[in-house]
C-alpha atoms as a PDB file:
ATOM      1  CA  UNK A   1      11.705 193.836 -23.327  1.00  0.00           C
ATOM      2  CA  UNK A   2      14.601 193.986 -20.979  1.00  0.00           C
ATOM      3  CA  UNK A   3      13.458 193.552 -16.876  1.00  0.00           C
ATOM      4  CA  UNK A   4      13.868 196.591 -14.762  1.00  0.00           C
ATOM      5  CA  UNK A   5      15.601 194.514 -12.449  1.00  0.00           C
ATOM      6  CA  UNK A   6      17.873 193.520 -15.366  1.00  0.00           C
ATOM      7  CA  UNK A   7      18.300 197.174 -16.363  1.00  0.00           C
ATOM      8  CA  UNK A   8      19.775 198.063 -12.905  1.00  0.00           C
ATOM      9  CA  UNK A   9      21.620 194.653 -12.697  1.00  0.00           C
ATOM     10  CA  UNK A  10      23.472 195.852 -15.707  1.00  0.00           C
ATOM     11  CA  UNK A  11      23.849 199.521 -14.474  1.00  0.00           C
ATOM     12  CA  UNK A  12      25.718 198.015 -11.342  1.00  0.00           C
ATOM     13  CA  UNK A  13      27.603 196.237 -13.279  1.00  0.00           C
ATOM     14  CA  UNK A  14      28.746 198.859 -15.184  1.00  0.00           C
ATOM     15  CA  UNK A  15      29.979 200.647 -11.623  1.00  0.00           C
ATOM     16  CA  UNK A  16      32.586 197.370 -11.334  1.00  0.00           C
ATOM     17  CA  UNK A  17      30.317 195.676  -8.531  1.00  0.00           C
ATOM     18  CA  UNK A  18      31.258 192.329  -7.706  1.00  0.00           C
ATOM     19  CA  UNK A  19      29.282 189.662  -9.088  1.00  0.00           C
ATOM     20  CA  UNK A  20      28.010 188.420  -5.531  1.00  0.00           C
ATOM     21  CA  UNK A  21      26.553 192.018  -4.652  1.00  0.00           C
ATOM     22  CA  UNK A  22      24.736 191.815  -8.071  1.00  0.00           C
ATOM     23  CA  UNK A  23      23.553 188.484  -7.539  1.00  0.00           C
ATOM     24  CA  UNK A  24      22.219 189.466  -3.993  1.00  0.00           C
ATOM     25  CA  UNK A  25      20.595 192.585  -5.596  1.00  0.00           C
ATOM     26  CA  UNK A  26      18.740 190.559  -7.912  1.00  0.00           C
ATOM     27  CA  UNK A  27      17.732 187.509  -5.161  1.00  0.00           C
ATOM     28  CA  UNK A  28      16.483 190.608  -3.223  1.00  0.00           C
ATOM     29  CA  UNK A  29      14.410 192.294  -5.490  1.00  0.00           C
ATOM     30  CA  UNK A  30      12.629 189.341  -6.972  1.00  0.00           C
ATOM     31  CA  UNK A  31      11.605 188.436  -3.449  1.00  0.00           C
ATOM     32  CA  UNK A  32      10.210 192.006  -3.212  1.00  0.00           C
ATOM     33  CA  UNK A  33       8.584 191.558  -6.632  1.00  0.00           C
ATOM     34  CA  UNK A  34       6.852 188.114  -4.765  1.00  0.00           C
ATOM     35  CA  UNK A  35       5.007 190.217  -2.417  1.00  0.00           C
ATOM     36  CA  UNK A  36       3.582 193.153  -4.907  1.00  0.00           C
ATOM     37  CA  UNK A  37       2.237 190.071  -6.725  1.00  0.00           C
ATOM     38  CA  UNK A  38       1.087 188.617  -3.838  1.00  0.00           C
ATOM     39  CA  UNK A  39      -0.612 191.650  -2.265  1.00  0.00           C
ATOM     40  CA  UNK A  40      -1.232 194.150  -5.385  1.00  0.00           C
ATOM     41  CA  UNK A  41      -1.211 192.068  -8.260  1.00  0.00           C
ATOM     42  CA  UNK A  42       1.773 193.809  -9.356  1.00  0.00           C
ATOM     43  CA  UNK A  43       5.090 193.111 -10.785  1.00  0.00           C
ATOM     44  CA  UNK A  44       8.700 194.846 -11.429  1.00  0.00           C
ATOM     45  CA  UNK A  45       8.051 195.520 -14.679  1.00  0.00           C
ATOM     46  CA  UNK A  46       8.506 199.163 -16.523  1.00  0.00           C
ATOM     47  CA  UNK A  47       4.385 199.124 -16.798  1.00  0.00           C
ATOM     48  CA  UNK A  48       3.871 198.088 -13.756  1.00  0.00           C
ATOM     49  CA  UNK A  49       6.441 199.928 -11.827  1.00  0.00           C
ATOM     50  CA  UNK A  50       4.622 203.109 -12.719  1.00  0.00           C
ATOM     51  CA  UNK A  51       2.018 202.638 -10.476  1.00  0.00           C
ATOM     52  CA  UNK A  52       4.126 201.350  -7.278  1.00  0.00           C
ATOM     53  CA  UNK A  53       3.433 203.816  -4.382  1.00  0.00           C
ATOM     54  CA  UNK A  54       5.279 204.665  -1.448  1.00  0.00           C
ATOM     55  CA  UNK A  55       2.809 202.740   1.410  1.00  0.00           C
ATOM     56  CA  UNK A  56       3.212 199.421  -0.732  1.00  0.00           C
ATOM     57  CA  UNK A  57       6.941 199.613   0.076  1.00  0.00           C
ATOM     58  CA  UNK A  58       6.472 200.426   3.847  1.00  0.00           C
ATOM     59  CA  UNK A  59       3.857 197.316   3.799  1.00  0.00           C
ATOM     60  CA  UNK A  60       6.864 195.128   2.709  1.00  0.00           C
ATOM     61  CA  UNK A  61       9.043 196.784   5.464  1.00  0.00           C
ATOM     62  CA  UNK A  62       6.080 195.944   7.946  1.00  0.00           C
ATOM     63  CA  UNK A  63       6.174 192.209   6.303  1.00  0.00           C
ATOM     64  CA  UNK A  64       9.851 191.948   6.987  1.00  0.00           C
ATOM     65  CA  UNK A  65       9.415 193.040  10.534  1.00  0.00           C
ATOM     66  CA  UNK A  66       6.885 190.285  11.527  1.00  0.00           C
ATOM     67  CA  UNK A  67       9.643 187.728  10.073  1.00  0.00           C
ATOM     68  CA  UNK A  68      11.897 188.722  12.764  1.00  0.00           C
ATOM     69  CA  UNK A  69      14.338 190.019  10.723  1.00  0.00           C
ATOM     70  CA  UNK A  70      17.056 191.828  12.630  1.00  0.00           C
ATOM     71  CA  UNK A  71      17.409 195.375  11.811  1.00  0.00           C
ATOM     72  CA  UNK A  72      20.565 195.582   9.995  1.00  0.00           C
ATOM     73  CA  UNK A  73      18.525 193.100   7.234  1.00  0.00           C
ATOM     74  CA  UNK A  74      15.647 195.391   6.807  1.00  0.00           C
ATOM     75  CA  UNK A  75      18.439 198.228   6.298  1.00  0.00           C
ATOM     76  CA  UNK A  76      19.723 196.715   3.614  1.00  0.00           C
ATOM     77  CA  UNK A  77      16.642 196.127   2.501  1.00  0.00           C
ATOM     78  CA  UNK A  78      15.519 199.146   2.538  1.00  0.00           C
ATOM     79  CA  UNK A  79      19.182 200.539   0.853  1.00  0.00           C
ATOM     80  CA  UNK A  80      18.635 198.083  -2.135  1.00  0.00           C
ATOM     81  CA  UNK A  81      14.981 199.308  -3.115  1.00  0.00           C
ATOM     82  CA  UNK A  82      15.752 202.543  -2.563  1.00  0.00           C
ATOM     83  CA  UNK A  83      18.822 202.634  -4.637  1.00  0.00           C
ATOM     84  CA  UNK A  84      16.138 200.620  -7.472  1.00  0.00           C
ATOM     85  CA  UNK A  85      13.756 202.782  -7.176  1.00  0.00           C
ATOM     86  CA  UNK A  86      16.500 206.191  -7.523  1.00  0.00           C
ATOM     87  CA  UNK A  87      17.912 204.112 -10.710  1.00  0.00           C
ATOM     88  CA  UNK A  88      14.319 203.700 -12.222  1.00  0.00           C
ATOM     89  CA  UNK A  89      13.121 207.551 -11.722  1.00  0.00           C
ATOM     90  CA  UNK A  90      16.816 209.259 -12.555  1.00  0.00           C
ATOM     91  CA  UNK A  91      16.545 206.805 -15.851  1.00  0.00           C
ATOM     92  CA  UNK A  92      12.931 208.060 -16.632  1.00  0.00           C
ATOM     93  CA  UNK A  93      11.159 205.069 -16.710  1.00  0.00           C
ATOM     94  CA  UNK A  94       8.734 205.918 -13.676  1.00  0.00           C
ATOM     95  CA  UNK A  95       7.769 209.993 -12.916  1.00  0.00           C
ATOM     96  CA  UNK A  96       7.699 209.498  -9.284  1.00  0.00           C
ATOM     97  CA  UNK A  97      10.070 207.717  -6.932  1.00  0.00           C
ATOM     98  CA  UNK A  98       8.042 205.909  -4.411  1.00  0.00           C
ATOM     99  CA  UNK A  99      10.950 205.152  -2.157  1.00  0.00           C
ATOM    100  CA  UNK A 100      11.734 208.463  -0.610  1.00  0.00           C
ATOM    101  CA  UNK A 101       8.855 207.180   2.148  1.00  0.00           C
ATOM    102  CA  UNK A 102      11.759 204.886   3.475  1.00  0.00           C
ATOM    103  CA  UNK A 103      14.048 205.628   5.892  1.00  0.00           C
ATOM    104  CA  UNK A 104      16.774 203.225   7.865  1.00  0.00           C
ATOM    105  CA  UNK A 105      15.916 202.027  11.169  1.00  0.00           C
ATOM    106  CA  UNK A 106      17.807 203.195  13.910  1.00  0.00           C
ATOM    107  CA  UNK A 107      18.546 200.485  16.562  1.00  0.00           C
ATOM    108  CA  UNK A 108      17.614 201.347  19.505  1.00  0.00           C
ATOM    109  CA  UNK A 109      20.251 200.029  22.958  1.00  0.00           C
ATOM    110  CA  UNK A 110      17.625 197.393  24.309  1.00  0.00           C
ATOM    111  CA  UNK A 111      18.405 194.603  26.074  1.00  0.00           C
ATOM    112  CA  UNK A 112      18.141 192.742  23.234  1.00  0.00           C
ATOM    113  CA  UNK A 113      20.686 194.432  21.354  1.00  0.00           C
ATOM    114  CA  UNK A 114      23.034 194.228  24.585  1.00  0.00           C
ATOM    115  CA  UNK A 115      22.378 190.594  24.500  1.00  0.00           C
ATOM    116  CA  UNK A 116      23.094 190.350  20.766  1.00  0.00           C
ATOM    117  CA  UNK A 117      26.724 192.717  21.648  1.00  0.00           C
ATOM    118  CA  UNK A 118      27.628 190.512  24.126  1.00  0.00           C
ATOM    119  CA  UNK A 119      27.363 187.027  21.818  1.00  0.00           C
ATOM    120  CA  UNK A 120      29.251 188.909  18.956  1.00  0.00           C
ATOM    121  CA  UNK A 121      31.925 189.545  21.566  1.00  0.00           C
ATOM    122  CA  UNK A 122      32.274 185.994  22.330  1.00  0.00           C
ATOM    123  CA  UNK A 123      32.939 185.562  18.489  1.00  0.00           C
ATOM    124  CA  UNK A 124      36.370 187.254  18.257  1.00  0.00           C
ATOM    125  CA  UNK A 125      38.902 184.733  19.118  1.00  0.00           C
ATOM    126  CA  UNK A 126      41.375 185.714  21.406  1.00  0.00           C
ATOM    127  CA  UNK A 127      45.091 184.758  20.370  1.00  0.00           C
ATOM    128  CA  UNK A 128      45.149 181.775  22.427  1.00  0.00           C
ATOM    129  CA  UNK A 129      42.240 180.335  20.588  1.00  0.00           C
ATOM    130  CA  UNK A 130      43.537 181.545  17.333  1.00  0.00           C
ATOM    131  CA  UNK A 131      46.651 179.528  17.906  1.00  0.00           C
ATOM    132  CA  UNK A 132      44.810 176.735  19.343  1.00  0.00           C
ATOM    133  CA  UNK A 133      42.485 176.223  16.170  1.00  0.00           C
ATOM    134  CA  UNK A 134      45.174 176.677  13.720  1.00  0.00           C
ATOM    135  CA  UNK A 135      47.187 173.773  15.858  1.00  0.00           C
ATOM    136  CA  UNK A 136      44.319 171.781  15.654  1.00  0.00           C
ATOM    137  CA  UNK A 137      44.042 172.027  11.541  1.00  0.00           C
ATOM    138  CA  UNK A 138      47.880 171.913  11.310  1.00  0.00           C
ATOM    139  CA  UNK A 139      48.111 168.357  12.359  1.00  0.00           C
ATOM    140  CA  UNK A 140      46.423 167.041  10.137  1.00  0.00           C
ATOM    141  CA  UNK A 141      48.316 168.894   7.167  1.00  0.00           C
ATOM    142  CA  UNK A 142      48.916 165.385   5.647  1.00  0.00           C
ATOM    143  CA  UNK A 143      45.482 166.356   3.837  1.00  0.00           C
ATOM    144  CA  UNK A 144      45.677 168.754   1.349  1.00  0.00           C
ATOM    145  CA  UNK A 145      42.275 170.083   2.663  1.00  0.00           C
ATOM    146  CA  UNK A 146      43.834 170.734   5.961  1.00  0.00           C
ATOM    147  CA  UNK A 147      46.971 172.923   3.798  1.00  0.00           C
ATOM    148  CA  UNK A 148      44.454 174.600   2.275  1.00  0.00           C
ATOM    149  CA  UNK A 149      42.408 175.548   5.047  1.00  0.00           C
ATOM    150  CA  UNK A 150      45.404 176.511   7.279  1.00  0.00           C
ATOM    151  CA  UNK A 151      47.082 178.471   4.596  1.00  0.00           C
ATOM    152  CA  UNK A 152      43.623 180.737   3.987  1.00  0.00           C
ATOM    153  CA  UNK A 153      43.316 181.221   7.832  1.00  0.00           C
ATOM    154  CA  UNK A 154      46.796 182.489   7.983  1.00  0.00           C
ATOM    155  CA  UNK A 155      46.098 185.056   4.601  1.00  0.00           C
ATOM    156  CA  UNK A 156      43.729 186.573   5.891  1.00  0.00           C
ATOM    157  CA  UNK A 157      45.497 187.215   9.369  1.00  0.00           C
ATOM    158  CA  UNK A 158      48.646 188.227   7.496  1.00  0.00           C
ATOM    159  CA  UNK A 159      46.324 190.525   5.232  1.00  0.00           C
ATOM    160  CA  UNK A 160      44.475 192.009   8.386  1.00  0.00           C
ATOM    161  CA  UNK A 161      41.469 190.742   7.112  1.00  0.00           C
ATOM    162  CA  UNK A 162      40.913 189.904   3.638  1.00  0.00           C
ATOM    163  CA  UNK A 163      37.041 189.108   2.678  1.00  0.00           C
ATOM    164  CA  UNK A 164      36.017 185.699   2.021  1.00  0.00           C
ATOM    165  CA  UNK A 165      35.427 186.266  -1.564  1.00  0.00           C
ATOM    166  CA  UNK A 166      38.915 188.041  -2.198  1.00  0.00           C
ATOM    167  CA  UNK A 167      40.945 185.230  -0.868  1.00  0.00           C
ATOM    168  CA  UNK A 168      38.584 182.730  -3.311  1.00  0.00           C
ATOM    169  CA  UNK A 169      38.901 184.490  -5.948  1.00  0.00           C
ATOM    170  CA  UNK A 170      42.926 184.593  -6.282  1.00  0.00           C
ATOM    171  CA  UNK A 171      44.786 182.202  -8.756  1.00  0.00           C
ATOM    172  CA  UNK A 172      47.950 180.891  -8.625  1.00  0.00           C
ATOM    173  CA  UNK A 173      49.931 183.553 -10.085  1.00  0.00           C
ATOM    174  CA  UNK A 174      48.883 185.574  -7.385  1.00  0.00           C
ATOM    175  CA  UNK A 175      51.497 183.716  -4.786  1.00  0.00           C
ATOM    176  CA  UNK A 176      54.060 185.821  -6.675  1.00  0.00           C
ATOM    177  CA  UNK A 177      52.960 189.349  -5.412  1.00  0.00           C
ATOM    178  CA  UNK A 178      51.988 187.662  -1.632  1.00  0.00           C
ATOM    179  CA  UNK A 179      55.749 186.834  -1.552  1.00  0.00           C
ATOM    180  CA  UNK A 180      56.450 190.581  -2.651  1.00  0.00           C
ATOM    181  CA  UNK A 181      54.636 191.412   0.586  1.00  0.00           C
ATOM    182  CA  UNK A 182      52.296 193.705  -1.747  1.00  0.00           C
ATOM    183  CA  UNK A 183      48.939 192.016  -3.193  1.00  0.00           C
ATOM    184  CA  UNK A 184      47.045 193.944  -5.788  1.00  0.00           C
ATOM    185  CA  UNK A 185      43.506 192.494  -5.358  1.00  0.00           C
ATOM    186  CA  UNK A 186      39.956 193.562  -6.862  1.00  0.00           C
ATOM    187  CA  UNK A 187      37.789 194.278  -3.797  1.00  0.00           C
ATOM    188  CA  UNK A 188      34.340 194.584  -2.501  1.00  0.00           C
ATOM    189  CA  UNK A 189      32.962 197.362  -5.102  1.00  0.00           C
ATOM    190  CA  UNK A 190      34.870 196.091  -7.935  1.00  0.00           C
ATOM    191  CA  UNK A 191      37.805 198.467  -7.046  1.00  0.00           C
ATOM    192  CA  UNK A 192      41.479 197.240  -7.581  1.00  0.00           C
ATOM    193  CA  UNK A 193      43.952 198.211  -4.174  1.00  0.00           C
ATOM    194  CA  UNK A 194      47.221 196.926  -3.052  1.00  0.00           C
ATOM    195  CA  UNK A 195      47.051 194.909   0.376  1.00  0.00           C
ATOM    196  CA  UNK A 196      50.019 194.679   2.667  1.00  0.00           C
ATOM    197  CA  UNK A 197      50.473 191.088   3.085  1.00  0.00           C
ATOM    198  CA  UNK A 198      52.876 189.722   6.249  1.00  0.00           C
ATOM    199  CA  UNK A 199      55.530 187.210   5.392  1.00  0.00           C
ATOM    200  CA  UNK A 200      54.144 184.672   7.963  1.00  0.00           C
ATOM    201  CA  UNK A 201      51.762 183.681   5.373  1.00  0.00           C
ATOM    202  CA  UNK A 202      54.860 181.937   3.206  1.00  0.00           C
ATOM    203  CA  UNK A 203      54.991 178.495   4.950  1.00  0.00           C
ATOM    204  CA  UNK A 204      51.303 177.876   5.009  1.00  0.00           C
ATOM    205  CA  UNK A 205      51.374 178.733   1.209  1.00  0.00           C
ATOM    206  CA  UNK A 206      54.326 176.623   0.367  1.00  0.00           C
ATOM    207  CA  UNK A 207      53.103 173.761   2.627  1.00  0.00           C
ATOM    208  CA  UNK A 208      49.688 173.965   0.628  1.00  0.00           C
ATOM    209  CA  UNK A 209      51.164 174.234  -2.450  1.00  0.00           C
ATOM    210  CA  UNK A 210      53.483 171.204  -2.145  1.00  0.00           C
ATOM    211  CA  UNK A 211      50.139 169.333  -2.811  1.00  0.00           C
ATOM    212  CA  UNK A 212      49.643 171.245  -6.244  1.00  0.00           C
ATOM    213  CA  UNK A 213      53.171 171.167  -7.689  1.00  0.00           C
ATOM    214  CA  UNK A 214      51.912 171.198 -11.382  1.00  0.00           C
ATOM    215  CA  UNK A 215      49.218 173.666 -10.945  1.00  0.00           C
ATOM    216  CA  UNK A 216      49.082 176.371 -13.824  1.00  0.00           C
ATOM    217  CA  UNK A 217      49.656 180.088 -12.770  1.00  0.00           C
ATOM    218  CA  UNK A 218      45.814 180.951 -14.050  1.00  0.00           C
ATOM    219  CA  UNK A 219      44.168 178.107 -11.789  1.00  0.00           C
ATOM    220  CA  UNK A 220      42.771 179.083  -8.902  1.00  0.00           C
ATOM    221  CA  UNK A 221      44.781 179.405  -5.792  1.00  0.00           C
ATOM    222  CA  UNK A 222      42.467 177.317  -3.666  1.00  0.00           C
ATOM    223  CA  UNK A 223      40.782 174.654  -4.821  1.00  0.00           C
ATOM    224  CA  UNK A 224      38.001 172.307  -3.419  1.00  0.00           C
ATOM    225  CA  UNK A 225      38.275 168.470  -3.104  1.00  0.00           C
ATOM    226  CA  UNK A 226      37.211 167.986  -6.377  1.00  0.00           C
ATOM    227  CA  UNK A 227      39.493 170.590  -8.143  1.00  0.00           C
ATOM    228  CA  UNK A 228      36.824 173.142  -8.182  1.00  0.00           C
ATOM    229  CA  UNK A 229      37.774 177.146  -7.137  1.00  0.00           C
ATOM    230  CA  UNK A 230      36.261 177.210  -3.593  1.00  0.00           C
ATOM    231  CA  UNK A 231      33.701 179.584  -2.746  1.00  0.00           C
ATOM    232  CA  UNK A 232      32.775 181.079   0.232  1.00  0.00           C
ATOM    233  CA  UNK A 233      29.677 178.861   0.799  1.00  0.00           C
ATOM    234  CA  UNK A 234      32.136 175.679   0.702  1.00  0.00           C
ATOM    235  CA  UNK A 235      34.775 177.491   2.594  1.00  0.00           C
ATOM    236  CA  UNK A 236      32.014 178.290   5.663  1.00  0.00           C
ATOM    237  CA  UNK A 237      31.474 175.241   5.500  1.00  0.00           C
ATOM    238  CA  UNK A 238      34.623 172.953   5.995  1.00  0.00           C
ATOM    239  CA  UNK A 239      35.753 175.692   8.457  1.00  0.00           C
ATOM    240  CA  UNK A 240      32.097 175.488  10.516  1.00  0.00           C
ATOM    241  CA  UNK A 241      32.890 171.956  10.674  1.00  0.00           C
ATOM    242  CA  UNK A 242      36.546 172.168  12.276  1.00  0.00           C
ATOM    243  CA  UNK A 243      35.264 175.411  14.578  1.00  0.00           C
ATOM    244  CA  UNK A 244      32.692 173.390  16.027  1.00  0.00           C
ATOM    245  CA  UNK A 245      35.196 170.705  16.827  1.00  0.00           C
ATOM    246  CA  UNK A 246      37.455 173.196  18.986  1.00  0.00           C
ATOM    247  CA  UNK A 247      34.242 174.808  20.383  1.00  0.00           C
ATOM    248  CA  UNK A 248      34.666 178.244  18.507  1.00  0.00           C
ATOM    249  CA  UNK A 249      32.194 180.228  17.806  1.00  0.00           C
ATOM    250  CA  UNK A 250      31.652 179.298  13.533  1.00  0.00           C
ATOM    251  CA  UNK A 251      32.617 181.805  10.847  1.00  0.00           C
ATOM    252  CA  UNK A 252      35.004 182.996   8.236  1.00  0.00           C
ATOM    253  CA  UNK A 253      33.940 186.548   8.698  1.00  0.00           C
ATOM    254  CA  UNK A 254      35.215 186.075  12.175  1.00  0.00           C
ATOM    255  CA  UNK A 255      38.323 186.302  11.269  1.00  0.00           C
ATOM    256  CA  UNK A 256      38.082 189.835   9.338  1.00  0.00           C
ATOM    257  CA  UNK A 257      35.860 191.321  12.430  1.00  0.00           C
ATOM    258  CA  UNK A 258      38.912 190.117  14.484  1.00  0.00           C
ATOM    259  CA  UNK A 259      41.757 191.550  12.696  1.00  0.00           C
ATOM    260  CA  UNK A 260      39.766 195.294  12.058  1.00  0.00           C
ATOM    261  CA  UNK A 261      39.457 194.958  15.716  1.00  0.00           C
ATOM    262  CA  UNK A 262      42.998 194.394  16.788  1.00  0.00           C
ATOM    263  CA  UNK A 263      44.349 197.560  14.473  1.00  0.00           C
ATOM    264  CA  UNK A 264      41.727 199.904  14.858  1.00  0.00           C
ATOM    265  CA  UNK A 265      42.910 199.009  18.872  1.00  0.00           C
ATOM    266  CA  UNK A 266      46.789 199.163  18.396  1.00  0.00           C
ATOM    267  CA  UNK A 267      47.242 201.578  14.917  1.00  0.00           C
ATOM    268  CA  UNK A 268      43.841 203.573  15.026  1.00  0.00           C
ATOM    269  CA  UNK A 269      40.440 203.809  13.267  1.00  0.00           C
ATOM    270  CA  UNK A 270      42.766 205.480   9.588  1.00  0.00           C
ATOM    271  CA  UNK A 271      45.313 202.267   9.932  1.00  0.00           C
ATOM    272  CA  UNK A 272      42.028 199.949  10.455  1.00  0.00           C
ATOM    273  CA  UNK A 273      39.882 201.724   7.622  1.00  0.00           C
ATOM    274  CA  UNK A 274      42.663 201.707   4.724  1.00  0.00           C
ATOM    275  CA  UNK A 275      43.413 197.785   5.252  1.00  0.00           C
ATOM    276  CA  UNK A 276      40.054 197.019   5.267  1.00  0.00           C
ATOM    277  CA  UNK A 277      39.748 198.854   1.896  1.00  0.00           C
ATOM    278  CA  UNK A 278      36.906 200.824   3.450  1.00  0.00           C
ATOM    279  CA  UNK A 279      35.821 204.316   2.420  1.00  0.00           C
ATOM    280  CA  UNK A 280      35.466 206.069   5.872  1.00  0.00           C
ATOM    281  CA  UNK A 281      36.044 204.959   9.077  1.00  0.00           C
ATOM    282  CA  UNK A 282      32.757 204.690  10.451  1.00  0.00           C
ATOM    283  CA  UNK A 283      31.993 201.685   7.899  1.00  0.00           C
ATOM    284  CA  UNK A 284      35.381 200.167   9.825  1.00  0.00           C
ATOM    285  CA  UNK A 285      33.585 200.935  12.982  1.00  0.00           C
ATOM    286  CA  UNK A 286      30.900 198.552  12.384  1.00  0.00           C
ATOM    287  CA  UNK A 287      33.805 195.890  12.729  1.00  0.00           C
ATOM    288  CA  UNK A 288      35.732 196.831  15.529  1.00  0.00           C
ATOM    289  CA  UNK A 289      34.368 195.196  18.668  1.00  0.00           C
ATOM    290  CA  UNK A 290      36.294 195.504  22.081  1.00  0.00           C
ATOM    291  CA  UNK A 291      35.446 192.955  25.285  1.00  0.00           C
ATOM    292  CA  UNK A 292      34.031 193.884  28.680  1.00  0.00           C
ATOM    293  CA  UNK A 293      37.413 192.926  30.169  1.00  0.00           C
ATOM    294  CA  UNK A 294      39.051 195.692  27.579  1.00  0.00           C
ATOM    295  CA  UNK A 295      36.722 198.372  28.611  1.00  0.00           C
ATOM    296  CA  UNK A 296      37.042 197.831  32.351  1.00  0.00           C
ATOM    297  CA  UNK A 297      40.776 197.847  31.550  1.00  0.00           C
ATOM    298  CA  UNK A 298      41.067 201.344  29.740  1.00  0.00           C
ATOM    299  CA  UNK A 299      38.624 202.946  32.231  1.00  0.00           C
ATOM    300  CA  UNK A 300      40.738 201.218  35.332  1.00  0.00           C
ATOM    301  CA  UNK A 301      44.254 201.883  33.854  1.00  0.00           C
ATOM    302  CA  UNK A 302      44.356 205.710  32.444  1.00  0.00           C
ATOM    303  CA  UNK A 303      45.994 208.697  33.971  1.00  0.00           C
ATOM    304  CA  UNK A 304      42.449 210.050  35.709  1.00  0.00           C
ATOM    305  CA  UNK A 305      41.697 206.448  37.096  1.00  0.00           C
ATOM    306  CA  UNK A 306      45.569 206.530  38.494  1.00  0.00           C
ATOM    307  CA  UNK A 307      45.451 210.113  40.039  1.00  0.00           C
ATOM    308  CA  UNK A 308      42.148 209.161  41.998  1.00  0.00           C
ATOM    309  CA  UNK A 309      43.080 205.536  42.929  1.00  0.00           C
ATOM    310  CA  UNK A 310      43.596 205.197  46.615  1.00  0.00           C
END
């Protein structure tokens, strides 16, 4: 008989989820399924699942807090088994859905979390650094590696902030519509939208693509050393490696975080929340990050500030 896990696996898929959110589903609820066996001899299965209750659940929440885990990872968590647990009783294969114990944790402003602001404000490059690093990778464009990685830097800035996975997944047929300026790309959540892209993109594309003259419009558009479509696990990688070297903070997701933060400052939270393919803009909040400098800045430099200043 089919796994539960499988049977919501395959309901997701059927909602157009992208295969990495389905394969992080299923890595998450197997580990789940580790601890029932571990600590009540029970599995995932449709007999089993029956007889789940609500303070085994909150037992694996209390397990995932003594790991350390930071709150947003117990959220999500917490999201994925509930959403299992909804799909198994709205499906009729258990009478009583044990997750409606669970609830998300609310972080709570503690020095920690200031702590933990203040490092992920140190992660958005300024401009200066942005140029720097992309100087640094440009001269050594000899490489095709180096054309590569310059060229997926600069889509994702001319994009205002493309995911990691989008820009892997395009072939080469997709240069055509960049050059349009309009991009019709299948994002997070499986959904097809068109993305603005900025013409600045061009010569990093053409510089990369100089190394691939014979490459066949359904190849992929970026390819590892090897000739393999590069994921975002190699991508983190060769781009950790040339962050570290100009003392950056490491990350592709950097980059996205950056841009979202730039136009939610200069075109607004709607601008910000429609490029990012987001559907409201409090999801967009989550990426928009301002410095201490900017703060003291707006509260220094408005009208009110002006009328009292002395």
């Amino acid at each position: 008989m089919t796994s539960t896990i499988d049977l919501f696996i395959s309901s997701l898929a059927a909602l157009n989820r992208q295969p990495v959110t389905l394969q992080q589903y299923r890595d998450d609820l197997r580990r789940f399924e580790k601890f029932l066996q571990q600590e009540f001899s029970l599995s995932l299965s449709a007999a089993d699942a029956a007889n789940i209750r609500g303070y085994m659940l909150e037992a694996y929440m209390q397990q995932l807090f003594q790991r350390g885990l930071e709150v947003s990872t117990r959220n999500k968590y917490i999201m994925e088994i509930k959403e299992f647990f909804t799909y198994l009783y709205q499906s009729q294969l258990i009478d009583v859905n044990p997750s409606t114990v669970l609830r998300c944790i609310k972080e709570k402003d503690t020095p920690e979390k200031k702590e933990k602001d203040r490092v992920r404000e140190q992660k958005i490059y300024t401009s200066q650094q942005l140029e720097a690093f992309m100087n640094t990778i440009v001269c050594g464009r000899e490489y095709c590696n180096d054309r590569r990685d310059a060229a997926i830097i600069a889509l994702i800035i001319a994009s205002g902030g493309m995911r990691a996975s989008e820009v892997c997944g395009l072939n080469i047929s997709d240069v055509d519509a960049i050059r349009t300026g309009i991009l019709n790309c299948r994002r997070k959540g499986g959904n097809w939208r068109d993305i603005a892209v900025s013409p600045f993109v061009l010569p990093y594309l053409d510089a990369y693509l100089e190394k691939r003259p014979d490459a066949a419009p359904d190849e992929p558009l970026f390819v590892s050393t090897h000739g393999e479509r590069v994921n975002r696990k190699t991508l983190w990688k060769t781009l950790a490696h040339k962050q570290k070297k100009a003392e950056l903070a490491t990350g592709i997701h950097i980059l996205r975080h950056m841009m979202l933060s730039e136009i939610t400052r200069t075109g607004g939270g709607a601008a910000a929340r429609d490029i990012a393919g987001h559907s409201s803009i409090s999801i967009t909040n989550r990426y928009a990050h301002s410095t201490q400098e900017e703060r003291t800045e707006l509260v220094s430099s408005n009208a009110y500030a002006k009328a009292l200043a002395v």
